[in-house]
N, C-alpha and C. Protein backbone atom coordinates (compact mmCIF):
# COMPACT_ATOMS: atom_id res chain seq x y z
N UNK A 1 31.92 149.41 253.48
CA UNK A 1 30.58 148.93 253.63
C UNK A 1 30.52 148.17 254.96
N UNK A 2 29.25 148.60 255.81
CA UNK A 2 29.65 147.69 256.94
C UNK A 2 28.74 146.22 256.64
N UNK A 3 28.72 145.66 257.76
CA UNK A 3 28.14 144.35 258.15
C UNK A 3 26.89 144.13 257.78
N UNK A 4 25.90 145.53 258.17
CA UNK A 4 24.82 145.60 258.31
C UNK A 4 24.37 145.78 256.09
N UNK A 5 25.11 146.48 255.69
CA UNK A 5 24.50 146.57 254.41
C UNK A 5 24.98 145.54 254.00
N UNK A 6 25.77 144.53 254.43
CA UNK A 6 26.18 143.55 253.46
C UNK A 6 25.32 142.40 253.62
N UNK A 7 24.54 142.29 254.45
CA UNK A 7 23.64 141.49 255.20
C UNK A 7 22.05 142.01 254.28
N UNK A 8 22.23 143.26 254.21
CA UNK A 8 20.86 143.42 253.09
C UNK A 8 20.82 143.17 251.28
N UNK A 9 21.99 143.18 251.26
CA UNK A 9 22.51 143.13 249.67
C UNK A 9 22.92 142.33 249.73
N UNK A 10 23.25 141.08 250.63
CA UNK A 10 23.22 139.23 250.08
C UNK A 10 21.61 138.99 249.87
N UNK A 11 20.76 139.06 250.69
CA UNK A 11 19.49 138.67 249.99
C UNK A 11 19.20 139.14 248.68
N UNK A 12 19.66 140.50 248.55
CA UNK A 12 18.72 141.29 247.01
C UNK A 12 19.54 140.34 246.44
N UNK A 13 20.81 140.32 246.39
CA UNK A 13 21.65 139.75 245.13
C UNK A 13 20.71 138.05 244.70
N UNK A 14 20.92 137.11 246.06
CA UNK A 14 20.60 136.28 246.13
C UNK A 14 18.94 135.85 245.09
N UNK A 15 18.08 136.91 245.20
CA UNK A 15 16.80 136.81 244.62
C UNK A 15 16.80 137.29 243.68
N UNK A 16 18.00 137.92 243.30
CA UNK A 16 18.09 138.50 241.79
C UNK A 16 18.17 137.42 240.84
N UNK A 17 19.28 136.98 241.27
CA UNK A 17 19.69 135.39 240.60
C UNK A 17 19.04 134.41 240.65
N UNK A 18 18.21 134.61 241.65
CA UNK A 18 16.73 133.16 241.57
C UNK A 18 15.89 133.65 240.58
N UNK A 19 15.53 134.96 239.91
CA UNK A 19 14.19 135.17 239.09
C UNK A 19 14.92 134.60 237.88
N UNK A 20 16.07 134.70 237.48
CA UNK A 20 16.77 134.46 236.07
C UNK A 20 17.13 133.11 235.74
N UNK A 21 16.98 132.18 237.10
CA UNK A 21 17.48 130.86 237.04
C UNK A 21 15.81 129.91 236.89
N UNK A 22 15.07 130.70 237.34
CA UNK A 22 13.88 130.40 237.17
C UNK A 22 13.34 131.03 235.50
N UNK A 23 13.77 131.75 234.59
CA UNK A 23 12.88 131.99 233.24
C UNK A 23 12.82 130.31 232.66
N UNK A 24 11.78 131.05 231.85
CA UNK A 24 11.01 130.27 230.89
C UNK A 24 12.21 129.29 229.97
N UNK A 25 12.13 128.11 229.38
CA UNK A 25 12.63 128.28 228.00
C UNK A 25 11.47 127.85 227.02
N UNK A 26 12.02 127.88 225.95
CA UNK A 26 11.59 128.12 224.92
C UNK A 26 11.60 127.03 224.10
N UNK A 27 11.18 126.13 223.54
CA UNK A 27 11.72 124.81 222.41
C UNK A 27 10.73 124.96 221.04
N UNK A 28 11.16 124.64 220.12
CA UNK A 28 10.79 123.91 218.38
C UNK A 28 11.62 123.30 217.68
N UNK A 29 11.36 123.62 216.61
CA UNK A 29 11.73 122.10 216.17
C UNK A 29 12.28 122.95 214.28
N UNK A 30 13.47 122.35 213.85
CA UNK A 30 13.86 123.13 212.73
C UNK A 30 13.95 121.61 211.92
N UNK A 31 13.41 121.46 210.52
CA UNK A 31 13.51 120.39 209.68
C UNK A 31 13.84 120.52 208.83
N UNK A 32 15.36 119.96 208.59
CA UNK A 32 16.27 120.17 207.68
C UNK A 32 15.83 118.90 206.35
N UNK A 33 15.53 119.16 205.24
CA UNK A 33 15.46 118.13 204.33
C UNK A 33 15.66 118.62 202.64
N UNK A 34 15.58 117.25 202.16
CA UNK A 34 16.20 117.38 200.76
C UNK A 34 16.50 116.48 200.26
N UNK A 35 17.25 116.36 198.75
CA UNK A 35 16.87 115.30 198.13
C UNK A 35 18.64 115.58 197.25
N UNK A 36 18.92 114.71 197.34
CA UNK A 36 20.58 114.74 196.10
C UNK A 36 20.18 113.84 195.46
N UNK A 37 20.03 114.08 193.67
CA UNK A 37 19.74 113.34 193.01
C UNK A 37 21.15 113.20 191.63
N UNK A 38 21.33 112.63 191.23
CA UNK A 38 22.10 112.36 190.15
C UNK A 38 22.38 113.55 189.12
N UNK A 39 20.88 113.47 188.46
CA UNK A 39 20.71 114.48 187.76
C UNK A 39 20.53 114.19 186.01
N UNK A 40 21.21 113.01 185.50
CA UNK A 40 21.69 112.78 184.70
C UNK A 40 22.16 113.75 183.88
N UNK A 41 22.35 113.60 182.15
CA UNK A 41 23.02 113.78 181.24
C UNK A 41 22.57 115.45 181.30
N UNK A 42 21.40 115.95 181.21
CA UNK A 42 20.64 117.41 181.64
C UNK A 42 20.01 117.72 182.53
N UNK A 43 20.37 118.01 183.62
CA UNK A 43 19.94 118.12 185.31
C UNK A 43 19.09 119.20 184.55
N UNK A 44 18.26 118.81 185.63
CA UNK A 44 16.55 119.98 185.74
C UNK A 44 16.22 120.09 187.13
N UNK A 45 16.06 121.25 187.18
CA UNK A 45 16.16 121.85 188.48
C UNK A 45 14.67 122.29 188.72
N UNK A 46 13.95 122.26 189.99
CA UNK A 46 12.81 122.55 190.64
C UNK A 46 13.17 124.17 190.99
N UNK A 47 11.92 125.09 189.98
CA UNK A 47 12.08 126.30 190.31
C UNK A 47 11.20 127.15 190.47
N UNK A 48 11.22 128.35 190.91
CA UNK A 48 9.82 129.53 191.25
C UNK A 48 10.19 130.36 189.76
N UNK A 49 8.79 130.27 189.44
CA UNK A 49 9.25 131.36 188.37
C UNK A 49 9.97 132.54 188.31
N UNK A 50 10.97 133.37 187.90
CA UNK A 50 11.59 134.39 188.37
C UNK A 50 11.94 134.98 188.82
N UNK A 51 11.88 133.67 190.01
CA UNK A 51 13.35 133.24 190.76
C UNK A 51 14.13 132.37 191.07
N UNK A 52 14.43 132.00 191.96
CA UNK A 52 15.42 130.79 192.12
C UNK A 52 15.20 129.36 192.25
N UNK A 53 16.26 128.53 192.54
CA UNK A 53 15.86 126.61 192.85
C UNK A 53 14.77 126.64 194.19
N UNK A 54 14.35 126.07 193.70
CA UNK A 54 13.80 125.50 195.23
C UNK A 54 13.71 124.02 195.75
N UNK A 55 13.40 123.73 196.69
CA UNK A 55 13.40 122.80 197.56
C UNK A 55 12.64 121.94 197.29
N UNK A 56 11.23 122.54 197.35
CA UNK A 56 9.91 122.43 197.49
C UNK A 56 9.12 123.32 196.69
N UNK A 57 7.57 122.90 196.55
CA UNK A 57 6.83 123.50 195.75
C UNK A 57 5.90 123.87 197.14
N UNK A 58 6.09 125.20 198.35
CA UNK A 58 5.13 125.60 199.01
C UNK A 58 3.85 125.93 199.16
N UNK A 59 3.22 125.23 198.78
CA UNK A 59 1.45 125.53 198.26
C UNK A 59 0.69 126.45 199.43
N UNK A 60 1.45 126.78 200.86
CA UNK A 60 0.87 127.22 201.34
C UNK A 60 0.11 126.60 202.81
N UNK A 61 -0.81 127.51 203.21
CA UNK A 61 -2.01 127.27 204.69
C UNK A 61 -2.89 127.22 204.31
N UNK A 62 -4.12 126.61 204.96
CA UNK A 62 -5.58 126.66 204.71
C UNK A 62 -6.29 125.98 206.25
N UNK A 63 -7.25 126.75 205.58
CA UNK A 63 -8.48 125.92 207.03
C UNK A 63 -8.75 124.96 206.20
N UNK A 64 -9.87 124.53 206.91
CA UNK A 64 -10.80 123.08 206.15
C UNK A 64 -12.09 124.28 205.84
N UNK A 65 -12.28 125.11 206.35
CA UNK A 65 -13.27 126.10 205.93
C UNK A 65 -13.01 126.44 204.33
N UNK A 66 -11.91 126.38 204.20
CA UNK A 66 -11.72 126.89 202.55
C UNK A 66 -12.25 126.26 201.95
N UNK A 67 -12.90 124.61 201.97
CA UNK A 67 -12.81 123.74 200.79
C UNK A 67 -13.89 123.06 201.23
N UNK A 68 -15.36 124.35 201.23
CA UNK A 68 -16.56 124.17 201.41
C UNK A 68 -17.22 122.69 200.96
N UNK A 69 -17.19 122.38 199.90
CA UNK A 69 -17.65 121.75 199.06
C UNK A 69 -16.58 120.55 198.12
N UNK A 70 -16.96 119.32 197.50
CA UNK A 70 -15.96 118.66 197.02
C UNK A 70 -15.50 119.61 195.70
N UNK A 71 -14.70 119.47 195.40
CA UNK A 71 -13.64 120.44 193.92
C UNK A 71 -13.73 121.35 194.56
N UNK A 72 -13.48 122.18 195.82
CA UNK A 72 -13.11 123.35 195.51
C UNK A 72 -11.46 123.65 195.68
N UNK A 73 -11.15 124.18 195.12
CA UNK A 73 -9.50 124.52 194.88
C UNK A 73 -9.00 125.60 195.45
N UNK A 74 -7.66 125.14 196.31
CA UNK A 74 -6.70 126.34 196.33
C UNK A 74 -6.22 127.76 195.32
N UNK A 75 -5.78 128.31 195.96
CA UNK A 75 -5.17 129.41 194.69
C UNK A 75 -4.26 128.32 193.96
N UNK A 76 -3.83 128.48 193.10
CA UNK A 76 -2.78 127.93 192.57
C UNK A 76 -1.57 128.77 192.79
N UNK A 77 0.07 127.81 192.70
CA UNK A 77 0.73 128.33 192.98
C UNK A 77 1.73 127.68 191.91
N UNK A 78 2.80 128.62 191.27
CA UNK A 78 3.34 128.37 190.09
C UNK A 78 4.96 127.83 190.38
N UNK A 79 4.76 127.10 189.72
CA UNK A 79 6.70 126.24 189.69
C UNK A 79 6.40 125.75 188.24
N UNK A 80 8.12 126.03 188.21
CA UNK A 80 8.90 125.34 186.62
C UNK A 80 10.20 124.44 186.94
N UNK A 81 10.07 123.37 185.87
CA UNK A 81 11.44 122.62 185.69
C UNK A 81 12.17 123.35 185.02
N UNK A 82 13.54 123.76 185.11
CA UNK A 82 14.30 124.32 184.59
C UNK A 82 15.30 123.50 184.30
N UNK A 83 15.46 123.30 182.48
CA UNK A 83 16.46 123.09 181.59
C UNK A 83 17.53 123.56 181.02
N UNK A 84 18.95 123.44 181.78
CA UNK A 84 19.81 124.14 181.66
C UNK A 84 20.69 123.64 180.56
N UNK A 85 21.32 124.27 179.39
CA UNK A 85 22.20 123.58 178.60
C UNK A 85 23.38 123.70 179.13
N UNK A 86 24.35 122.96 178.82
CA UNK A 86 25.76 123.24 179.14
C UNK A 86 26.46 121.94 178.49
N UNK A 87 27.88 122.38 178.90
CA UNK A 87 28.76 121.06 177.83
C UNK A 87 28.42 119.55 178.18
N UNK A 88 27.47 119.30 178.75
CA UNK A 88 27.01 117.98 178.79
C UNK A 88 25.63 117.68 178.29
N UNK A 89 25.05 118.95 178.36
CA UNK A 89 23.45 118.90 177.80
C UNK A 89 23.27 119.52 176.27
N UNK A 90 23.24 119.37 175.80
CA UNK A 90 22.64 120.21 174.40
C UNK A 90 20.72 119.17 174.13
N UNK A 91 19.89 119.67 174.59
CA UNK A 91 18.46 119.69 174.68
C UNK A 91 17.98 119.88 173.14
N UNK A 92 17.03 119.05 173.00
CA UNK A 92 16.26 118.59 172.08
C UNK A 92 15.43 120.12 171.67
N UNK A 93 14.77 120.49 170.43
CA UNK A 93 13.85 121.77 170.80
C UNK A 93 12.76 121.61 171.33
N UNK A 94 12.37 120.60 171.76
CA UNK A 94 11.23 120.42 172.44
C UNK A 94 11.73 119.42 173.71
N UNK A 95 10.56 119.18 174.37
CA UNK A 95 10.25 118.65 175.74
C UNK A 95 8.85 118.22 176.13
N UNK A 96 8.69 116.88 176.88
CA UNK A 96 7.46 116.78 177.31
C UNK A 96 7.38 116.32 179.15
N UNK A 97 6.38 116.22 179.60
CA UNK A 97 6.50 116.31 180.85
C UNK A 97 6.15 115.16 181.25
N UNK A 98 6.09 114.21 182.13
CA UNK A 98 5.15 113.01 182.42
C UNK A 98 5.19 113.43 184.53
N UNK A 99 4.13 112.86 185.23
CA UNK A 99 4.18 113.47 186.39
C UNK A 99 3.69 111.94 187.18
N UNK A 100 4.38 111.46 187.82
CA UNK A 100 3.54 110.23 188.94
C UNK A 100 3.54 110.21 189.81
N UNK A 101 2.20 109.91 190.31
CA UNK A 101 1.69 109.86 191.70
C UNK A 101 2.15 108.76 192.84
N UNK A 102 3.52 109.56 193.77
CA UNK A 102 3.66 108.67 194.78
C UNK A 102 2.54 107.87 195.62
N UNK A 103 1.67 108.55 196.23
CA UNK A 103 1.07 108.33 197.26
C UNK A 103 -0.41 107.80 196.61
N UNK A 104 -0.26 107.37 194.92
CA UNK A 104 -1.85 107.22 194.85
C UNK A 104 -2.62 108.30 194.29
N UNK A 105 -3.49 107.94 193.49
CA UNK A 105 -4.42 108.95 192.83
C UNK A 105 -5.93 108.97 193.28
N UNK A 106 -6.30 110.19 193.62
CA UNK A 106 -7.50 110.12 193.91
C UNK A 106 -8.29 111.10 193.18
N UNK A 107 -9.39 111.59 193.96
CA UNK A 107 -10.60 112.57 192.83
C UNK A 107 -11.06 111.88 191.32
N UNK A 108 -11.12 110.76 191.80
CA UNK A 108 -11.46 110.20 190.06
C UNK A 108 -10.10 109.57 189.74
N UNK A 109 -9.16 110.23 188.49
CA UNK A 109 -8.40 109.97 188.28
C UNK A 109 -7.32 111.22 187.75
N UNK A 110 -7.71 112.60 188.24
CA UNK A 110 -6.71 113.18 188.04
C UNK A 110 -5.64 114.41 189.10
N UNK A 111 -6.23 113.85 190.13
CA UNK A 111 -5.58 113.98 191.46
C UNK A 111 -4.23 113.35 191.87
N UNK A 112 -3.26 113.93 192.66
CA UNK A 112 -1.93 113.02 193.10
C UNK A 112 -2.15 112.89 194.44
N UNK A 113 -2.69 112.06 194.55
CA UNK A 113 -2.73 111.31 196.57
C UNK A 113 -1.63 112.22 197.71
N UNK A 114 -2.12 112.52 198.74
CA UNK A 114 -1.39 113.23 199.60
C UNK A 114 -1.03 111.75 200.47
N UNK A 115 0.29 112.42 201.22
CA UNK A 115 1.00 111.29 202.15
C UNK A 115 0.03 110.85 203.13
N UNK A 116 -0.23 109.53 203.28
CA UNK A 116 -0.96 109.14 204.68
C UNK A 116 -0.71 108.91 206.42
N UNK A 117 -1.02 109.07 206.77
CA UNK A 117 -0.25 108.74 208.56
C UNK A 117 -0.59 109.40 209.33
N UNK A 118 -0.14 109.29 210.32
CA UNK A 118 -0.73 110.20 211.86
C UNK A 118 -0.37 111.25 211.45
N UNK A 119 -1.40 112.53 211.94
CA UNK A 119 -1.35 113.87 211.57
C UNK A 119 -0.94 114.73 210.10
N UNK A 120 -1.59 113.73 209.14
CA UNK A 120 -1.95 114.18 207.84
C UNK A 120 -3.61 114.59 207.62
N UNK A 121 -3.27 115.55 206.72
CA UNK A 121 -4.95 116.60 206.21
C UNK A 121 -5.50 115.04 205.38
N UNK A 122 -6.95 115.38 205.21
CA UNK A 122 -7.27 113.93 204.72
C UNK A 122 -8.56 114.93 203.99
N UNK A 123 -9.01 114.33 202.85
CA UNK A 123 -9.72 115.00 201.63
C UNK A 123 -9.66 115.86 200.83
N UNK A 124 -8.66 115.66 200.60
CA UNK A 124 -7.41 117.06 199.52
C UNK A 124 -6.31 115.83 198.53
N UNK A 125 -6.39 116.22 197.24
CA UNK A 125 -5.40 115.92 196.07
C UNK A 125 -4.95 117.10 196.04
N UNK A 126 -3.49 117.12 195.23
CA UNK A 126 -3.08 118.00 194.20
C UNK A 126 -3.66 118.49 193.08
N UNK A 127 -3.81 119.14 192.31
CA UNK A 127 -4.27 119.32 190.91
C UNK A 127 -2.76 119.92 190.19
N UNK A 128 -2.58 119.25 189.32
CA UNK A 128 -1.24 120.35 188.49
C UNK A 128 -1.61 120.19 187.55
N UNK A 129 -1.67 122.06 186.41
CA UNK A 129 -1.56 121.79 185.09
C UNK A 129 -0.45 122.41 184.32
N UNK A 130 -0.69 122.22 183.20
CA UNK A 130 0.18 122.51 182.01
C UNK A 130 0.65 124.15 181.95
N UNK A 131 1.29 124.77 180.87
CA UNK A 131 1.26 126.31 181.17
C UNK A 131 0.31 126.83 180.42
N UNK A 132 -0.90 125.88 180.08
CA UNK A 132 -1.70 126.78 179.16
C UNK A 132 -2.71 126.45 180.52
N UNK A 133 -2.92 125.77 181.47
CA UNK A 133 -3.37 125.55 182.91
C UNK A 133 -4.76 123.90 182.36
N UNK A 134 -4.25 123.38 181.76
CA UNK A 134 -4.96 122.12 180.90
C UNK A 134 -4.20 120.95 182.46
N UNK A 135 -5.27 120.59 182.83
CA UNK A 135 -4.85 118.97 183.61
C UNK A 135 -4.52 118.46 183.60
N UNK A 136 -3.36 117.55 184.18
CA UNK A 136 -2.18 116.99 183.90
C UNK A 136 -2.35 116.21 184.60
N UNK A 137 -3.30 114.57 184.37
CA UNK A 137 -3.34 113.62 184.94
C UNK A 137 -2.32 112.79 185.46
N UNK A 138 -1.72 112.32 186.17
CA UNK A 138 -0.63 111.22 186.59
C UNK A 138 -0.54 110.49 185.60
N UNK A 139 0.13 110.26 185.32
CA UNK A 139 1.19 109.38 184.60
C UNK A 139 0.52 109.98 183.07
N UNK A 140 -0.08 111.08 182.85
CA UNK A 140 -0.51 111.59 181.21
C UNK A 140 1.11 112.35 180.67
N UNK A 141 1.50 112.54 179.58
CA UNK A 141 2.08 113.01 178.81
C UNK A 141 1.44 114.69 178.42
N UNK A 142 2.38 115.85 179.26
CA UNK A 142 2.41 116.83 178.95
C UNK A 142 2.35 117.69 177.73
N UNK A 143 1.45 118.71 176.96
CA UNK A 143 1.79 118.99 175.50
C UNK A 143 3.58 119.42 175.87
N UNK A 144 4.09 119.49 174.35
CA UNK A 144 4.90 120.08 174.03
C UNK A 144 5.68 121.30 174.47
N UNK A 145 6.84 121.75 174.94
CA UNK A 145 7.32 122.96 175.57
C UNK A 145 8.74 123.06 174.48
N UNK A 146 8.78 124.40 174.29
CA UNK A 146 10.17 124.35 173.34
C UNK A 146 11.30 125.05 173.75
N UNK A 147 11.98 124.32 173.96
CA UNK A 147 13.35 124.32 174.57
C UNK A 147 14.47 125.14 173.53
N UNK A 148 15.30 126.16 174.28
CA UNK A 148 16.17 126.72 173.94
C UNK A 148 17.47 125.79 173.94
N UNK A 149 18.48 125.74 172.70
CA UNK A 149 19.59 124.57 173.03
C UNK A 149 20.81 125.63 173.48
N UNK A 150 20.80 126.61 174.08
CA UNK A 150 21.77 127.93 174.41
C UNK A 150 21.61 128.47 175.66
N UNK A 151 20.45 129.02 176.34
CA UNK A 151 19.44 129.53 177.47
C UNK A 151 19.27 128.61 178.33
N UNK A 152 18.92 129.05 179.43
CA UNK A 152 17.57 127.86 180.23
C UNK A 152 16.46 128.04 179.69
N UNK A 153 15.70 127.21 180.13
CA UNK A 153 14.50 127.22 179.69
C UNK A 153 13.36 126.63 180.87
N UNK A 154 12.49 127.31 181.43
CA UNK A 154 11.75 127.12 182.42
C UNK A 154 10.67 127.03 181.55
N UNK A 155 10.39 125.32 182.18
CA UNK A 155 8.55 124.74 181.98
C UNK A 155 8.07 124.89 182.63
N UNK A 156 7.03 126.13 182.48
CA UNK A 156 6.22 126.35 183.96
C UNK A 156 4.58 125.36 184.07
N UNK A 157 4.35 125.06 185.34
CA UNK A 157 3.50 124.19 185.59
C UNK A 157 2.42 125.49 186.73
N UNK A 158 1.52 124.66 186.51
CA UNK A 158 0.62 125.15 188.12
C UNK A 158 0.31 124.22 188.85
N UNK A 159 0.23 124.08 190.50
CA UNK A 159 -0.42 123.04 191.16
C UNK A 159 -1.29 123.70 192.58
N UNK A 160 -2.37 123.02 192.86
CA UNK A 160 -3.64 123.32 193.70
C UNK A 160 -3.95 122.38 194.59
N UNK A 161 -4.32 122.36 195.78
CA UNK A 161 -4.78 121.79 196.62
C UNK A 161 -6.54 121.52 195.78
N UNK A 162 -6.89 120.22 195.91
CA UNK A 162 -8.48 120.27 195.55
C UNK A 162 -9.09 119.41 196.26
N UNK A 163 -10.47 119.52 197.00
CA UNK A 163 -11.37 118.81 197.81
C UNK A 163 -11.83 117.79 196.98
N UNK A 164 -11.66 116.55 197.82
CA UNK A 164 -12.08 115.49 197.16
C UNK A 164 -13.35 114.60 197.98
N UNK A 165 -12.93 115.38 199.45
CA UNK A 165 -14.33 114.52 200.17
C UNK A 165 -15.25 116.02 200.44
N UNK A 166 -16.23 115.78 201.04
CA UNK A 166 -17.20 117.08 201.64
C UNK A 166 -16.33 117.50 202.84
N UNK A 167 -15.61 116.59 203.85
CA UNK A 167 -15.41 117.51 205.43
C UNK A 167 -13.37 117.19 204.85
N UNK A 168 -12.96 118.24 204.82
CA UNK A 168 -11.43 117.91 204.87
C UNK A 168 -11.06 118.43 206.38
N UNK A 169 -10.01 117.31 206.61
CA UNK A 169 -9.54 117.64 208.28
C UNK A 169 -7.96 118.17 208.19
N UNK A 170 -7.63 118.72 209.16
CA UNK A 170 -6.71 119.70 209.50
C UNK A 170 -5.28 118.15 209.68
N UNK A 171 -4.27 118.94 209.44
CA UNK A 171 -2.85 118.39 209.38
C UNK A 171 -2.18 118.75 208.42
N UNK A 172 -0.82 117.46 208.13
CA UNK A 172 0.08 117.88 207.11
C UNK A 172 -0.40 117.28 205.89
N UNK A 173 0.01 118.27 204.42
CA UNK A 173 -1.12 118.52 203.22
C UNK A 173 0.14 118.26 202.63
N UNK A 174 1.11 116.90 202.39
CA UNK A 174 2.23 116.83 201.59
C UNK A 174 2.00 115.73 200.14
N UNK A 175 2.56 116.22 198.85
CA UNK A 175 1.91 114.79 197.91
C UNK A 175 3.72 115.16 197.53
N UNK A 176 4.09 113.65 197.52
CA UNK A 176 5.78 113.51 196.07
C UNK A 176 5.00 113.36 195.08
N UNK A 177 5.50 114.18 194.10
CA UNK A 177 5.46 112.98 192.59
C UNK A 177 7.01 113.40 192.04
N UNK A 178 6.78 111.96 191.59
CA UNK A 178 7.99 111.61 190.45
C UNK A 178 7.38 112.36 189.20
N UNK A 179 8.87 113.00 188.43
CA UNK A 179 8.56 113.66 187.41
C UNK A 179 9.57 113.45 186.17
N UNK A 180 9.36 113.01 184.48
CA UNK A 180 10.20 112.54 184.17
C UNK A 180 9.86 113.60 182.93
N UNK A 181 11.55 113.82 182.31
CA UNK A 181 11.05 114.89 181.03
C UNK A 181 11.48 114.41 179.68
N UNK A 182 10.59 113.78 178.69
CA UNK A 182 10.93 113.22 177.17
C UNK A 182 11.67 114.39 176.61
N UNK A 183 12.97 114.02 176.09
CA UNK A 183 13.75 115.17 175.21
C UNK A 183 14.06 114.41 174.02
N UNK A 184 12.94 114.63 173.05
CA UNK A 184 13.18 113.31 171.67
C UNK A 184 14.30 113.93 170.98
């Protein structure tokens, strides 16, 4: 190769390597979370119906367009506590549910308050009911569910996003509740 091509193919090279040192990047953001709890004497596990544990109860996206009017409700979306027997549990044949509202109750009184703070949705409760889909006020006592002392046994629940003011605004749509299960 003489002088002369090596003198044209240091620039190409040279600007090759400037377009690639110049790309874009890219950034987000991954949020790892969760909860280790004890469990006690019969751990109950947060589950999707017919399928697995979960994390979380994902209710989903929405505009503020969805929730024209005060009460209007999300689809509902279905989760069960799951009661597992094993050599530490042998379960009562029945079960009841009790559900409390971290963040506060609103819509009257049978709503579970969503988290407050910068860049939270604002005029939206939870709604969760029973498996016959009956309202399950905070801190009310669930009917009856009958527990297998051999099987698991999944208590399935429903829960809904519901309008509680006329204008709901856009952000994060998160409610905790504490949930405790009577095994007489």
């Amino acid at each position: 190769m003489d002088i002369t091509m090596k003198r044209l193919l240091f620039p190409l090279a040279l600007a090759l390597a400037s377009t690639t040192v110049s790309a874009a990047t890219e950034t987000g953001r991954i949020d790892f979370t969760g909860y280790i709890y004890a469990g006690g004497t019969c751990p109950i596990e947060l589950v999707e119906p017919g399928m697995g544990v979960l994390p979380s109860v994902s209710m989903g996206n929405f505009l503020p367009k969805h929730f024209p009017v005060v009460g209007t409700t999300s689809p509902e979306k279905a989760f069960a506590l799951r009661i597992t027997p094993d050599a530490t549990c042998t379960p009562s044949a029945t079960a009841k549910v009790t559900f409390e509202a971290l963040h506060g109750v609103v819509g009257g009184d049978e709503l579970y308050g969503l988290r407050r703070g910068d860049g939270t949705a604002s005029g939206l409760g939870v709604l969760i009911k029973d498996q016959n889909r009956n309202i399950l006020k905070p801190d009310m006592e669930s009917e009856e569910y009958d527990i297998s002392p051999t099987q698991p046994t999944d208590m399935q629940f429903y829960a809904a996003y519901q309008s509680t003011d006329p204008i709901v605004t856009e952000g994060l749509a998160e409610a905790r509740v504490n949930f405790s299960v009577e095994l007489p």
